[in-house]
Protein backbone atom coordinates (compact mmCIF):
# COMPACT_ATOMS: atom_id res chain seq x y z
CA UNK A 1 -14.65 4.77 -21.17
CA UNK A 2 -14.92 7.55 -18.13
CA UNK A 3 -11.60 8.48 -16.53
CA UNK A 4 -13.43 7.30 -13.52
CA UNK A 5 -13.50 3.68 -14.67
CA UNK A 6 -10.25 4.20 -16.32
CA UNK A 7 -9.23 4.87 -12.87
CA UNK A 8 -11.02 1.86 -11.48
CA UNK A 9 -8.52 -0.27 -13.68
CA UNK A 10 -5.45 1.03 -13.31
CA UNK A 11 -5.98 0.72 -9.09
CA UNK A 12 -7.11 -2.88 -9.73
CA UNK A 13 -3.25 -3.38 -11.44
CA UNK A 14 -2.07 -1.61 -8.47
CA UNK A 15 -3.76 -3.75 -6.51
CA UNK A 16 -2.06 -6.60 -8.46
CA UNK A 17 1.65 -5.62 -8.43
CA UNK A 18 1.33 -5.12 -4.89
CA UNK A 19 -0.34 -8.56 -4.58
CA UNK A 20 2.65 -10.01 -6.13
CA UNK A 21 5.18 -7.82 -4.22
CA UNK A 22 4.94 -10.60 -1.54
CA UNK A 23 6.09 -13.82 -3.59
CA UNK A 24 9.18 -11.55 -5.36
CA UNK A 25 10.29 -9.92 -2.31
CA UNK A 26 10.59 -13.40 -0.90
CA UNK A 27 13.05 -14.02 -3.96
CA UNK A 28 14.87 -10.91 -2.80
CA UNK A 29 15.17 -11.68 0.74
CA UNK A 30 17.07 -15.16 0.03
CA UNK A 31 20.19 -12.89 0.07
CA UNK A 32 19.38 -9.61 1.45
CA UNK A 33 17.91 -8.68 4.64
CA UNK A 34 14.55 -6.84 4.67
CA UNK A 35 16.15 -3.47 5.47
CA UNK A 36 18.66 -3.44 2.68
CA UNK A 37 15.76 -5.22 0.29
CA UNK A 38 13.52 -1.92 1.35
CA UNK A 39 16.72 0.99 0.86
CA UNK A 40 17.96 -0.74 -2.41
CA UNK A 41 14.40 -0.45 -3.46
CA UNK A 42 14.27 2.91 -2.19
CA UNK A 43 17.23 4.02 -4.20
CA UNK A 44 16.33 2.81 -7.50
CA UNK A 45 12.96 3.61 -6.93
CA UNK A 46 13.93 7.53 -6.25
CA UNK A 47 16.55 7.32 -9.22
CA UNK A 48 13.57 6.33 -11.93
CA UNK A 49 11.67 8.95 -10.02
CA UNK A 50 14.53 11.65 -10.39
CA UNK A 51 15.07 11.12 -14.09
CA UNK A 52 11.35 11.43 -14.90
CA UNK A 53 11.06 14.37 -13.08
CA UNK A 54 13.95 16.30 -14.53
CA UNK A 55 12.87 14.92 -18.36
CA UNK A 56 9.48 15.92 -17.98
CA UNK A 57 8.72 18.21 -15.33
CA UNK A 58 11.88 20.54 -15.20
CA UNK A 59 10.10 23.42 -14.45
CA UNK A 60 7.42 21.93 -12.25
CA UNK A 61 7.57 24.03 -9.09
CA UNK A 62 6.13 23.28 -5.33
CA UNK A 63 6.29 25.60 -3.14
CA UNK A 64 8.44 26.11 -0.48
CA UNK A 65 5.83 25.47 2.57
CA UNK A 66 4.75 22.44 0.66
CA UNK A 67 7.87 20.68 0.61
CA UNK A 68 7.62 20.17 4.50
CA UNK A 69 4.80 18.00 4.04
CA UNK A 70 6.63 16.03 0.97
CA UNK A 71 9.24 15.20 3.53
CA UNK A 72 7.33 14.51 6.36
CA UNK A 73 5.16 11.77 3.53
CA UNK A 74 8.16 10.28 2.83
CA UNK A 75 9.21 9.39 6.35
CA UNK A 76 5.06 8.22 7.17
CA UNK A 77 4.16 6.07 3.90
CA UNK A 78 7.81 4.63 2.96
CA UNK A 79 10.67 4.76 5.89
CA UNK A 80 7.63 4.38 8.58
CA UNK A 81 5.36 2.17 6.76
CA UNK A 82 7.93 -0.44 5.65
CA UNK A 83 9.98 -0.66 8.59
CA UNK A 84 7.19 -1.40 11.11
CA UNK A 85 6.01 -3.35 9.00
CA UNK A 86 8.81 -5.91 8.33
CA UNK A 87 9.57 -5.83 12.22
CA UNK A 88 5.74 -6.30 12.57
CA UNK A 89 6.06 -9.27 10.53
CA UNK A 90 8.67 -10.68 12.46
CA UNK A 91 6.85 -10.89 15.92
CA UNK A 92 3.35 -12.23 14.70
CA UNK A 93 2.39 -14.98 12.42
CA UNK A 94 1.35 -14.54 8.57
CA UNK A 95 -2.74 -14.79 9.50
CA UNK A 96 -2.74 -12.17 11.92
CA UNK A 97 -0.37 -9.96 9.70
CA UNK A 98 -3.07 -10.26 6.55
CA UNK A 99 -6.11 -9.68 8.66
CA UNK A 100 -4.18 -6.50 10.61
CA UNK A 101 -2.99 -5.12 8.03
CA UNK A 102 -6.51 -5.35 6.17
CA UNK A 103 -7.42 -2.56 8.88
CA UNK A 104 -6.32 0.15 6.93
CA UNK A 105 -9.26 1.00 4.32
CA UNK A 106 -11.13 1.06 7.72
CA UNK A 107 -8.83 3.26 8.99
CA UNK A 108 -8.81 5.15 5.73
CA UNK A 109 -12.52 5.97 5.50
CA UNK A 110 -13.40 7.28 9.07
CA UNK A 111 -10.35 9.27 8.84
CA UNK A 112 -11.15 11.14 5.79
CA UNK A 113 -14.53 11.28 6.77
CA UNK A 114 -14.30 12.21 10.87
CA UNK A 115 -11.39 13.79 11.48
CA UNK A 116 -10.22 15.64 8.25
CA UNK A 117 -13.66 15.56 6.89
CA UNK A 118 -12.31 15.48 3.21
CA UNK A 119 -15.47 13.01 2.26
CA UNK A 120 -18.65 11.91 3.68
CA UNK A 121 -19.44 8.79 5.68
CA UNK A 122 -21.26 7.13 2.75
CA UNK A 123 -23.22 3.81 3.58
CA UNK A 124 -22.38 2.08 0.37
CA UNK A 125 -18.28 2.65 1.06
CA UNK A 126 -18.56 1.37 4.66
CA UNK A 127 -20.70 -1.79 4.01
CA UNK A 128 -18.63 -2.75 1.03
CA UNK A 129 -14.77 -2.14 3.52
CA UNK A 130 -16.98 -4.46 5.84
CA UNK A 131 -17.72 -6.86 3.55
CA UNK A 132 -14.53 -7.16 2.24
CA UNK A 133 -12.63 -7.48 5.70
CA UNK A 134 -14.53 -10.33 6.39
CA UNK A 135 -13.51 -11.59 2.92
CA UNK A 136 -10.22 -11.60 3.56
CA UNK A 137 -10.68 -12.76 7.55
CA UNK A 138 -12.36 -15.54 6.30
CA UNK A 139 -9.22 -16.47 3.68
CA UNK A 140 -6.39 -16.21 5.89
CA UNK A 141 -8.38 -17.62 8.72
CA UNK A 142 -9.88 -20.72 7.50
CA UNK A 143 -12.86 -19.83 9.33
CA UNK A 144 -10.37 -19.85 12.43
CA UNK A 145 -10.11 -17.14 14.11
CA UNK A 146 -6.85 -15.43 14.72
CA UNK A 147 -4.39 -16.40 17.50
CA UNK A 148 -3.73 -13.78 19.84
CA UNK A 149 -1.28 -14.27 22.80
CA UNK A 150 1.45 -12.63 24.65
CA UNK A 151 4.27 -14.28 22.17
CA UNK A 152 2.38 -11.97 19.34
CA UNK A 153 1.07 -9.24 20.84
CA UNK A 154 4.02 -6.53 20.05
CA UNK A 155 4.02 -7.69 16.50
CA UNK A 156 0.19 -7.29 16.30
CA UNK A 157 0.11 -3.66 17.56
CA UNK A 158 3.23 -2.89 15.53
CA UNK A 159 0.41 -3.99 12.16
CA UNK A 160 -2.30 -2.07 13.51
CA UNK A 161 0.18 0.63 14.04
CA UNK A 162 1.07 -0.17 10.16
CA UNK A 163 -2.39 0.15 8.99
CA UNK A 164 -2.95 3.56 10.79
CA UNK A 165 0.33 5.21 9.03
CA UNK A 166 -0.94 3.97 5.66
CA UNK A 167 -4.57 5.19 6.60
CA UNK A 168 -2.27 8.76 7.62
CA UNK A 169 -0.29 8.64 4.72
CA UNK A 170 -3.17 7.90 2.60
CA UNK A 171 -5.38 11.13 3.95
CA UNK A 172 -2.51 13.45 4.58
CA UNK A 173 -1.81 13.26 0.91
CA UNK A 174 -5.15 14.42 -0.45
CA UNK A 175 -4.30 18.39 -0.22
CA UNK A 176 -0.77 18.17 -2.05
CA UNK A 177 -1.84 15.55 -5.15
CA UNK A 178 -5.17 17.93 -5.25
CA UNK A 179 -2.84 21.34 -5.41
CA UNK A 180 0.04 19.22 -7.47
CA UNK A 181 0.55 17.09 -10.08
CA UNK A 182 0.27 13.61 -8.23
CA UNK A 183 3.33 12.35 -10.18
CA UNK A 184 5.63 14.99 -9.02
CA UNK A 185 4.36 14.71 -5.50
CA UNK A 186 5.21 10.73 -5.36
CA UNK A 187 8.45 11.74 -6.80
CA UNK A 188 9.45 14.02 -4.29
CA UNK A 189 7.99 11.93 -1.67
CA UNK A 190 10.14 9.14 -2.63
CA UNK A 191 13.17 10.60 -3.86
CA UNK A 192 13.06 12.68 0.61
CA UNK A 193 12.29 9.47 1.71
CA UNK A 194 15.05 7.92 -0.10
CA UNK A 195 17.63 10.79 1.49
CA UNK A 196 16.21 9.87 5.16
CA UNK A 197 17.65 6.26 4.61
CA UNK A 198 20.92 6.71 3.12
CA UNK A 199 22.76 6.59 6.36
CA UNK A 200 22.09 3.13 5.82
CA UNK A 201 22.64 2.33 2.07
CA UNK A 202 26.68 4.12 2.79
CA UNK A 203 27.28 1.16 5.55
CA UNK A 204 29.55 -2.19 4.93
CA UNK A 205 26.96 -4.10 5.88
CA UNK A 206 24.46 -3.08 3.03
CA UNK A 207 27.26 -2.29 0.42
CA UNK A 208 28.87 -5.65 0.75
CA UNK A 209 25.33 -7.30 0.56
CA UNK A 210 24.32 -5.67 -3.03
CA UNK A 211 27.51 -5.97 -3.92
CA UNK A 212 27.35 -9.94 -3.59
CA UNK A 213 23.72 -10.02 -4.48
CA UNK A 214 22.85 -12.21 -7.60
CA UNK A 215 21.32 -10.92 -11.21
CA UNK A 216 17.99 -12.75 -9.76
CA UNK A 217 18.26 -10.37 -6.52
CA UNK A 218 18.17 -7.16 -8.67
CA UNK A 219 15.77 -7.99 -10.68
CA UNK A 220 13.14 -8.76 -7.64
CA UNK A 221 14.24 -5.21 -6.50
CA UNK A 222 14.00 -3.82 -10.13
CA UNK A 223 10.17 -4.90 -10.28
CA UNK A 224 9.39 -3.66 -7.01
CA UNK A 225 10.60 -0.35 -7.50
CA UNK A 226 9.44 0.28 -10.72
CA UNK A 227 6.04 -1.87 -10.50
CA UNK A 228 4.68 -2.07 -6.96
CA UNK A 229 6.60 1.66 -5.85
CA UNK A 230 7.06 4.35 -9.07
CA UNK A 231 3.60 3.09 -10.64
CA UNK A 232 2.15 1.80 -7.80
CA UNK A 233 2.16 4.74 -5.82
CA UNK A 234 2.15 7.12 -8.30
CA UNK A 235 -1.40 5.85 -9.41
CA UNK A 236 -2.60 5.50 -5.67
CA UNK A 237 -2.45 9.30 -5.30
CA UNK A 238 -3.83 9.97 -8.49
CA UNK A 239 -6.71 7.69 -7.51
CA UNK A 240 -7.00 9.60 -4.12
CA UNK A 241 -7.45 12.84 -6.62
CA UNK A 242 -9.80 11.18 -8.69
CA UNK A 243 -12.10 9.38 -6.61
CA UNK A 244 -11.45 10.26 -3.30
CA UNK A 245 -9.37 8.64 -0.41
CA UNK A 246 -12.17 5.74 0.52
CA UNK A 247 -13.23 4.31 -2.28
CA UNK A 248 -9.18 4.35 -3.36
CA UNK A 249 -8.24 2.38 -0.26
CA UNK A 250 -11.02 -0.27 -0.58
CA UNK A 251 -8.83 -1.34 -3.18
CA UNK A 252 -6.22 -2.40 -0.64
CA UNK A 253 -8.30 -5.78 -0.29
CA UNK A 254 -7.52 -7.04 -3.47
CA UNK A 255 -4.20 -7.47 -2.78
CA UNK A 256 -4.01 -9.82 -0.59
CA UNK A 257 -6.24 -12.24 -2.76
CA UNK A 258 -3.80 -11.99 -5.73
CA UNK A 259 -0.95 -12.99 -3.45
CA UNK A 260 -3.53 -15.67 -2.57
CA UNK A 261 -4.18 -16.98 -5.73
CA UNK A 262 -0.51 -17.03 -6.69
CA UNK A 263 0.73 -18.73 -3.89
CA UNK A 264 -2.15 -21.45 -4.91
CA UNK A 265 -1.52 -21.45 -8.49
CA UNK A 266 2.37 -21.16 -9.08
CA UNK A 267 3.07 -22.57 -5.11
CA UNK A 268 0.67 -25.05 -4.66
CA UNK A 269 -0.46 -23.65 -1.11
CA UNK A 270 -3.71 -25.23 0.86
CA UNK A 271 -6.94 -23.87 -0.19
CA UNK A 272 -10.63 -24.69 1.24
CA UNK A 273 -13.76 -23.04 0.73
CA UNK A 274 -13.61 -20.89 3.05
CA UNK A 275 -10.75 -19.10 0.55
CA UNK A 276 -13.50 -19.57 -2.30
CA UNK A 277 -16.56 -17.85 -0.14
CA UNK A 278 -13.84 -14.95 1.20
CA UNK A 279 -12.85 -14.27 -2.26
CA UNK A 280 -15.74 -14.14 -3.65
CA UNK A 281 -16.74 -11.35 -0.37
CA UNK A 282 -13.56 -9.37 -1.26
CA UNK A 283 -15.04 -8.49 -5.12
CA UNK A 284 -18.52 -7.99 -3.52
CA UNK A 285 -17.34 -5.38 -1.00
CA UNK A 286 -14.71 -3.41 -3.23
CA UNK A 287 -17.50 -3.46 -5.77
CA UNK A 288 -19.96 -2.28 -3.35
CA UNK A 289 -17.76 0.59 -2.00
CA UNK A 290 -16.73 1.92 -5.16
CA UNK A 291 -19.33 1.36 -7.76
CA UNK A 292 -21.36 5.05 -7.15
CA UNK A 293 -20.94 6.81 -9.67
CA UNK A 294 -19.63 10.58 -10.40
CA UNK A 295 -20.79 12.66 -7.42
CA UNK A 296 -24.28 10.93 -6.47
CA UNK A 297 -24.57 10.65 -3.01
CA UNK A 298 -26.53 8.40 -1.43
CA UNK A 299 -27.89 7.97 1.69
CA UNK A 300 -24.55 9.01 4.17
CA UNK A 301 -23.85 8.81 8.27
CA UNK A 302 -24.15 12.07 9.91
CA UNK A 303 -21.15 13.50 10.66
């Protein structure tokens, strides 16, 4: 098997545990609030991260006018990204969120391909992003539409806003995991990220709350930091160094149908055919946009 399709599998998993981070941060979130969910999954995140580091990279060096960029990573794709998004999620409804959200490969692809022209406007990627939006529009919507009014409209922008950062973070990245070891970058990204937020973790408020969270609590924040943030992301750069930015982020569509098919399967949630024909659109598109192989190039938008 090529390390390309190697590569292909493990971002499917990704795709997975962060399908699933949805129905076990829920479990979380009966006794924590989503700030002290996202720092206590910060910390042990960044402590994991730590340990590995100093075990097996000891003498791993970045240098010193990289580490600004490791810092300011941190802050975009895990202080930024998370907190606008759980505030996001708190002024719209759950459709618009999924289908907003869903933005970001779009995002993803013309950024890396207009603006820091790391990859080529390739046909094939953009037809299968498109293909899979409407997958996953089609899904949450019902065939629908989505509901947009003045009583969601901050919480909409603050999920485009989302999508952007993780479109940023997602480009920005690139130079570093392609200079770097992509491990030691995510470590460093998360272990900064993890100092920017521990003005929180050292108030009452979120020592008291850990402190009286249950055995079921820590193990929901257990799995998301070591699943769906030290693998996770650790594999998402490497797949940016692999195979490029675009056809990585395509992969963002998947997740959403795994929390789908969980929350049918283990929580009996509606389903129509609608959910059936958008699936099926989702697998067609991230197929579409990533199934070139090595370096061919096909026919590509001028850029």
């Amino acid at each position: 098997m090529s390390s390309e399709k190697r590569m292909y599998i493990s971002l499917f998993s990704v795709a997975c545990f962060w399908g699933t981070s949805w129905s076990v941060s829920k479990i979380g979130l009966r006794e924590l609030s989503p700030v002290h969910l996202a720092v206590l999954r910060f910390i042990l995140a960044s402590i994991i991260f730590f340990c590995i580091v100093k075990l097996f990279y000891r003498d791993y060096v970045i240098e010193r006018e990289d580490r600004k960029w490791l810092w300011i990573l941190g802050f975009l794709g895990v202080v930024l990204y998370f907190f606008i998004q759980y505030y996001g999620l708190d002024m719209t409804t759950t459709v618009n969120s999924s289908i907003l959200i869903a933005t970001s490969p779009i995002f993803t692809i013309f950024l890396s391909a207009k603006l820091f022209h790391q990859e080529k406007l390739n046909y094939s990627d953009l037809l299968g992003i498109l293909i899979a939006f409407v997958g996953v529009f089609l899904v949450f919507t019902a065939g629908k539409g989505i509901s947009i009014g003045r009583s969601t409209i901050y919480g909409d922008l603050l999920l485009l806003l989302n999508s952007l950062v993780w479109a940023l973070f997602t480009v920005l990245g690139k130079n570093l995991v392609d200079k770097y070891d992509p491990f030691v970058v995510m470590a460093y990204i998360n272990i900064y990220a993890t100092i920017t937020v521990l003005p929180i973790a050292f108030t009452p408020a979120f020592i008291n709350s850990v402190k009286a969270a249950s055995i079921t609590t820590w193990a929901a924040a257990l799995y998301l930091a070591v699943f769906c943030s030290v693998y996770s992301y650790y594999m998402w750069y490497k797949g940016i160094k692999t195979i490029g930015a675009s056809k990585t982020a395509v992969f963002n569509y998947v997740n959403p149908m795994v929390a789908v098919i969980i929350g049918i399967i283990l929580l009996k949630e509606d389903w129509n055919i609608y959910t059936i024909i958008g699936g099926i659109l989702v697998f067609i598109g991230v197929y579409a946009a990533s199934a070139r192989k090595g370096d061919e190039r096909i026919e590509t938008v001028d850029s």
